[in-house]
PDB file of N, CA and C in Angstrom:
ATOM      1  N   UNK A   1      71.465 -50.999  52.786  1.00  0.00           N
ATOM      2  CA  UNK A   1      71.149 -50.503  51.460  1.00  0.00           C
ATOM      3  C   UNK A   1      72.453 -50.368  50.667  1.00  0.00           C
ATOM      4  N   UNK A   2      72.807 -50.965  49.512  1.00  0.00           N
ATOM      5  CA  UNK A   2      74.061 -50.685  49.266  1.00  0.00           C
ATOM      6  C   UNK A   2      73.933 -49.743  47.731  1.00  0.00           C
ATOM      7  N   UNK A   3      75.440 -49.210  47.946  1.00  0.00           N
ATOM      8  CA  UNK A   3      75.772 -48.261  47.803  1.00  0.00           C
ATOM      9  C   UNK A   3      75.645 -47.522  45.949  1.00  0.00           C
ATOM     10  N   UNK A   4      75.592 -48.972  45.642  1.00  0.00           N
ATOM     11  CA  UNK A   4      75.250 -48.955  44.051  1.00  0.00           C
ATOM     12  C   UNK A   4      74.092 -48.596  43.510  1.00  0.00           C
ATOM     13  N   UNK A   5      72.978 -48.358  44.027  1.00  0.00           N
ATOM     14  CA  UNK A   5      72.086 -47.556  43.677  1.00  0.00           C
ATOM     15  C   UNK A   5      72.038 -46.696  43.207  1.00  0.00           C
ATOM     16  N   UNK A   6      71.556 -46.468  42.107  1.00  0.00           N
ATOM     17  CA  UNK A   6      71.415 -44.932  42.164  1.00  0.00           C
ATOM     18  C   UNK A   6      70.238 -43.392  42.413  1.00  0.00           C
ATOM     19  N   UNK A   7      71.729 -43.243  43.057  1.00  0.00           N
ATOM     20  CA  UNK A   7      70.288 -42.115  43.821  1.00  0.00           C
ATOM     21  C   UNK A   7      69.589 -41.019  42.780  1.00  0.00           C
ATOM     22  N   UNK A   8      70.070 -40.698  41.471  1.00  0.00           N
ATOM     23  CA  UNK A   8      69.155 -40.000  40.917  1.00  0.00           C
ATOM     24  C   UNK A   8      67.825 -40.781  40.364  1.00  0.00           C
ATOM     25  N   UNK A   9      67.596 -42.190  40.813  1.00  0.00           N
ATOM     26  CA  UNK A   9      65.989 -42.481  40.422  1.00  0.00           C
ATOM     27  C   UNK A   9      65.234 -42.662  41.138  1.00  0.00           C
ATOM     28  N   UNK A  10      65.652 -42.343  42.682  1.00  0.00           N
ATOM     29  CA  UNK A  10      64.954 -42.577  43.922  1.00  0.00           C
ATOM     30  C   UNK A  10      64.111 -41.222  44.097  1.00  0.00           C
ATOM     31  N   UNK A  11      62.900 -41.474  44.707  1.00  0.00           N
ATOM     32  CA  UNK A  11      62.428 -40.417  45.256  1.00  0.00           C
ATOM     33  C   UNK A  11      63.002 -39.593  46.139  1.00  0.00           C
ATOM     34  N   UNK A  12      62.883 -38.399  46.124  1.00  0.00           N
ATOM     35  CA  UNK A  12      63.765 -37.537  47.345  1.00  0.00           C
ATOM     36  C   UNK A  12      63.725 -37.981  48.589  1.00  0.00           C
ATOM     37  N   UNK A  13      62.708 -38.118  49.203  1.00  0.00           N
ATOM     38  CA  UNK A  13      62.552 -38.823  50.593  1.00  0.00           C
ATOM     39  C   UNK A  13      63.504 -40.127  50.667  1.00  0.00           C
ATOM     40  N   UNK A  14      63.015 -40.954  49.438  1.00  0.00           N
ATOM     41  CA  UNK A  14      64.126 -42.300  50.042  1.00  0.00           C
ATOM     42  C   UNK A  14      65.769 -41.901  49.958  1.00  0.00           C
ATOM     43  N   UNK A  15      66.267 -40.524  48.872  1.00  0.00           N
ATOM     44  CA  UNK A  15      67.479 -40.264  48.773  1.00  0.00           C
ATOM     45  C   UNK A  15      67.912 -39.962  50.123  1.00  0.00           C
ATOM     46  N   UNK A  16      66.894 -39.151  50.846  1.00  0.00           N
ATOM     47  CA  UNK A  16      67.317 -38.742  52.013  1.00  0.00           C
ATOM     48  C   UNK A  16      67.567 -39.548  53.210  1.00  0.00           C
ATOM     49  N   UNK A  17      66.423 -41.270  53.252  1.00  0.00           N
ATOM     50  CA  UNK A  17      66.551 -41.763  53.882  1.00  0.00           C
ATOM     51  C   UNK A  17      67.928 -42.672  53.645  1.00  0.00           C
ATOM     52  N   UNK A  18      68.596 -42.897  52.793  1.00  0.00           N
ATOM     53  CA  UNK A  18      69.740 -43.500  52.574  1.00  0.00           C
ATOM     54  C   UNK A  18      70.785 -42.630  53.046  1.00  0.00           C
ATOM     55  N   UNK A  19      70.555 -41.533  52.495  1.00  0.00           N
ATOM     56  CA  UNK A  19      72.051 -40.817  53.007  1.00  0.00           C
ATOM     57  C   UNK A  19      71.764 -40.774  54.725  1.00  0.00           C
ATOM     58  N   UNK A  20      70.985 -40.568  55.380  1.00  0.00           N
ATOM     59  CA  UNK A  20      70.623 -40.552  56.947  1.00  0.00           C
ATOM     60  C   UNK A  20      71.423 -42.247  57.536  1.00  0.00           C
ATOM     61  N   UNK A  21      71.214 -43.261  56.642  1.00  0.00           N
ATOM     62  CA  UNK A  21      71.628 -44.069  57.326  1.00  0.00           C
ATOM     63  C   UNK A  21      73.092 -44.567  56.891  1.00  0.00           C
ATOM     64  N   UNK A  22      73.588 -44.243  55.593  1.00  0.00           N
ATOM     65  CA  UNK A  22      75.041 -44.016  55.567  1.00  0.00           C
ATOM     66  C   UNK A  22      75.720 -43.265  56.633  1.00  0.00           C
ATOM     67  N   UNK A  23      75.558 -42.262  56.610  1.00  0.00           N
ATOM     68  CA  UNK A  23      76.174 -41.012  57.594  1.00  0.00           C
ATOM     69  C   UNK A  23      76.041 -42.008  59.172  1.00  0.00           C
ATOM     70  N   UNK A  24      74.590 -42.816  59.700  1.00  0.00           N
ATOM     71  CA  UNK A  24      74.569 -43.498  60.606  1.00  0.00           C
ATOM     72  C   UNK A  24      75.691 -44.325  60.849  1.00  0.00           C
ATOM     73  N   UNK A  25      75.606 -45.042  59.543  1.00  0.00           N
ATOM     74  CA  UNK A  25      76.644 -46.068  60.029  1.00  0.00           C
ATOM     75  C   UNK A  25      78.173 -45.859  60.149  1.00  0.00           C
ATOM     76  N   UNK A  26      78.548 -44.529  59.358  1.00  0.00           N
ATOM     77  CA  UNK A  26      79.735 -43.922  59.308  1.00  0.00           C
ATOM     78  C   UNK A  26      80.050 -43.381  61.027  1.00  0.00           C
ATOM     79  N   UNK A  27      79.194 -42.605  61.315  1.00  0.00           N
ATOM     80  CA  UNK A  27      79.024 -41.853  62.832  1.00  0.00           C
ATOM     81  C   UNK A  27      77.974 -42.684  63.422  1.00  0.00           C
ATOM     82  N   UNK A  28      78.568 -43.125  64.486  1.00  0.00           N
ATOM     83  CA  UNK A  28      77.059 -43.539  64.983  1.00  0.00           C
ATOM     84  C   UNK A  28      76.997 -42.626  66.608  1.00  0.00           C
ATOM     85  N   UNK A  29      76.213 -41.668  66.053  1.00  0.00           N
ATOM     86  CA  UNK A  29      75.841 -40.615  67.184  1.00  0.00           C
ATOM     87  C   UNK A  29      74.582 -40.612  67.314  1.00  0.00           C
ATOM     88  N   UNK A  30      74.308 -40.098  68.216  1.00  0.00           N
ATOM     89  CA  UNK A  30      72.767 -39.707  69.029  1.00  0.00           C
ATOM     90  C   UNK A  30      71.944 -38.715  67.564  1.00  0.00           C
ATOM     91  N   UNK A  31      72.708 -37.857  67.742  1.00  0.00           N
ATOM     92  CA  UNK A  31      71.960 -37.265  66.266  1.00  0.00           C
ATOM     93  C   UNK A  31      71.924 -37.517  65.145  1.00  0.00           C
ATOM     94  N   UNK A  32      72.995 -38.317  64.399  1.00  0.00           N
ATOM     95  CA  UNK A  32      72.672 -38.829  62.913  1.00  0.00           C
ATOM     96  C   UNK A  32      71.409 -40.334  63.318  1.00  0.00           C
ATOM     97  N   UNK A  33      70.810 -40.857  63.892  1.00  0.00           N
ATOM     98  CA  UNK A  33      69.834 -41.476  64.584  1.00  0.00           C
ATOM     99  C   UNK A  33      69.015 -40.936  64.287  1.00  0.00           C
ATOM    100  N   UNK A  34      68.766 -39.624  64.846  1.00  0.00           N
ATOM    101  CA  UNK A  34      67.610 -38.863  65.219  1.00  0.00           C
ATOM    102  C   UNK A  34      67.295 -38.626  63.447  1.00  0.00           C
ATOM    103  N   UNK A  35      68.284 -38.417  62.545  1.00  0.00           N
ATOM    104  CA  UNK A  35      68.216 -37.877  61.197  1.00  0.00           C
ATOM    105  C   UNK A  35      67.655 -39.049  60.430  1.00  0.00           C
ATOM    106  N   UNK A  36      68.240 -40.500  60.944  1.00  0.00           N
ATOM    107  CA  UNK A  36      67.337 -41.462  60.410  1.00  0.00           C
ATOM    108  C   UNK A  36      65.932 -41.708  60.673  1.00  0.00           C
ATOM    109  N   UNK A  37      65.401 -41.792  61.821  1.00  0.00           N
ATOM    110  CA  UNK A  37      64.444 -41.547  62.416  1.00  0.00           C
ATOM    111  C   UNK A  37      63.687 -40.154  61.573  1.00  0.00           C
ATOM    112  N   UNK A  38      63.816 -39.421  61.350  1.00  0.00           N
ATOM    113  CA  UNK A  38      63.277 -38.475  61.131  1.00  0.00           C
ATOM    114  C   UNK A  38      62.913 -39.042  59.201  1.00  0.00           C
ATOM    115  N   UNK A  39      64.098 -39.248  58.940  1.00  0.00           N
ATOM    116  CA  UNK A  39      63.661 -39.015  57.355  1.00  0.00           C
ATOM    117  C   UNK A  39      62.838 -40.715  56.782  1.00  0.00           C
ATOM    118  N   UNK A  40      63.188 -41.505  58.197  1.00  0.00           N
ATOM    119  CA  UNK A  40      62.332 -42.926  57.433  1.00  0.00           C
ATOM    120  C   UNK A  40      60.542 -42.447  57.738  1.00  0.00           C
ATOM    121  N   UNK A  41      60.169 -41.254  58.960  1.00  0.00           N
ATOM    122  CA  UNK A  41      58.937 -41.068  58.897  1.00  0.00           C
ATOM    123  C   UNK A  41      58.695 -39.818  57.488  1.00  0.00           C
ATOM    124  N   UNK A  42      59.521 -39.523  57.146  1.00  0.00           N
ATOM    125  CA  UNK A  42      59.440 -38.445  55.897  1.00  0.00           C
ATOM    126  C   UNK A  42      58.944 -39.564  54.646  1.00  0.00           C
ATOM    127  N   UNK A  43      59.824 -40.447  54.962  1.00  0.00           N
ATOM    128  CA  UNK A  43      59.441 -41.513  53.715  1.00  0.00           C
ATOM    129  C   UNK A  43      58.259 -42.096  53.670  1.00  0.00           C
ATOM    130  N   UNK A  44      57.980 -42.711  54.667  1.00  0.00           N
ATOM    131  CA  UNK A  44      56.536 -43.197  55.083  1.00  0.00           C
ATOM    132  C   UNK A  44      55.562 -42.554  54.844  1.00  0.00           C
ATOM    133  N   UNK A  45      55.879 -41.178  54.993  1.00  0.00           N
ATOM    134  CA  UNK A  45      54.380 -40.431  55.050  1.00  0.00           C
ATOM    135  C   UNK A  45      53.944 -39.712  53.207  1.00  0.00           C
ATOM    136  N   UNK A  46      55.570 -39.756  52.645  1.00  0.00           N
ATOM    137  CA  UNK A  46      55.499 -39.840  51.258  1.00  0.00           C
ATOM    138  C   UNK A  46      55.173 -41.067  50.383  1.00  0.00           C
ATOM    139  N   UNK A  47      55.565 -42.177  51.317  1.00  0.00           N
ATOM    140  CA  UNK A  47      54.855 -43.544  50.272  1.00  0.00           C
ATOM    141  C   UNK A  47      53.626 -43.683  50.412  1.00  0.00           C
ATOM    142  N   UNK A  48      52.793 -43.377  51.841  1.00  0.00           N
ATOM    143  CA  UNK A  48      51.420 -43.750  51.950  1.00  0.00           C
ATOM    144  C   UNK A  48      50.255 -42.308  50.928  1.00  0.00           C
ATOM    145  N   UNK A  49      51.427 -41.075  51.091  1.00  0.00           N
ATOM    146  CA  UNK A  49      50.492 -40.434  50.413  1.00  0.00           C
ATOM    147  C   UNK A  49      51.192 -40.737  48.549  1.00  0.00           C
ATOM    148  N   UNK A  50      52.005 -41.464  48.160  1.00  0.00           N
ATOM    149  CA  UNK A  50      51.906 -41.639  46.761  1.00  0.00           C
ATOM    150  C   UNK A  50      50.876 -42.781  46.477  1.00  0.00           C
ATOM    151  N   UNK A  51      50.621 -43.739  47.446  1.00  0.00           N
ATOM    152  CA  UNK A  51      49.704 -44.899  47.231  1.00  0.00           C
ATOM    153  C   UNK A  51      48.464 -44.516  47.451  1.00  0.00           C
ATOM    154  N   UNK A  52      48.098 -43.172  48.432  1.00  0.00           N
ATOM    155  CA  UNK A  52      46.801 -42.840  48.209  1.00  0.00           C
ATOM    156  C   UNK A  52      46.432 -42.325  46.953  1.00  0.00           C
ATOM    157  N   UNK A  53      47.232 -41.224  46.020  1.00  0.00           N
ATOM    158  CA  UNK A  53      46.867 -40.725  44.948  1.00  0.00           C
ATOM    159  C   UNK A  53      46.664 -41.815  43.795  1.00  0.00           C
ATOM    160  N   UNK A  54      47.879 -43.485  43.965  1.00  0.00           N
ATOM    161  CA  UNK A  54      47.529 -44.113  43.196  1.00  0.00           C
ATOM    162  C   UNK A  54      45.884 -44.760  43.230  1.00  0.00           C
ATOM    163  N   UNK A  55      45.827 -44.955  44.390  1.00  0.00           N
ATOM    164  CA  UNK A  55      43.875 -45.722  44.867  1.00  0.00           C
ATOM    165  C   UNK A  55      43.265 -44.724  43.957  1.00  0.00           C
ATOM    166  N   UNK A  56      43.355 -43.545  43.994  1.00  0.00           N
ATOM    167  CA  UNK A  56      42.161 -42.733  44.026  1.00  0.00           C
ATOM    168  C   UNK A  56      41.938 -42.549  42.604  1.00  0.00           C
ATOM    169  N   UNK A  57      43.655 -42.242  41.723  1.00  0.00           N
ATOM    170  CA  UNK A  57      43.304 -42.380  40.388  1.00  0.00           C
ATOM    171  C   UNK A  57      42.625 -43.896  39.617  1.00  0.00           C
ATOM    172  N   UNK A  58      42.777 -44.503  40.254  1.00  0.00           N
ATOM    173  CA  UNK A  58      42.200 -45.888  39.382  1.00  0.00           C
ATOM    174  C   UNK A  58      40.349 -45.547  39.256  1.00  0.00           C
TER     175      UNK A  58
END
């Protein structure tokens, strides 16, 4: 993901999932892993529930 993005138009979840995998690739430890892991299912579970509210409003 590079670095030029900007993170104030991202959803919080994906802000979080970027910084989880910066910090990864900076450290690559057992626990900044676990932080990616953790925040790409944070993301997931925020995209499937923004695409449900989109279904439902149509």
């Amino acid at each position: 993901m590079p670095e030029t993005i900007d993170d104030n138009r991202l959803y919080p979840e994906e802000r979080a999932l970027m910084q989880a995998v910066r910090r990864w690739f900076r450290y690559r430890t057992s626990q900044n892993l676990k932080h990616v892991i953790l925040a790409s299912r944070d993301w997931l579970r925020a995209e499937h529930q923004r695409e449900d509210e989109r279904t439902t409003r149509k």
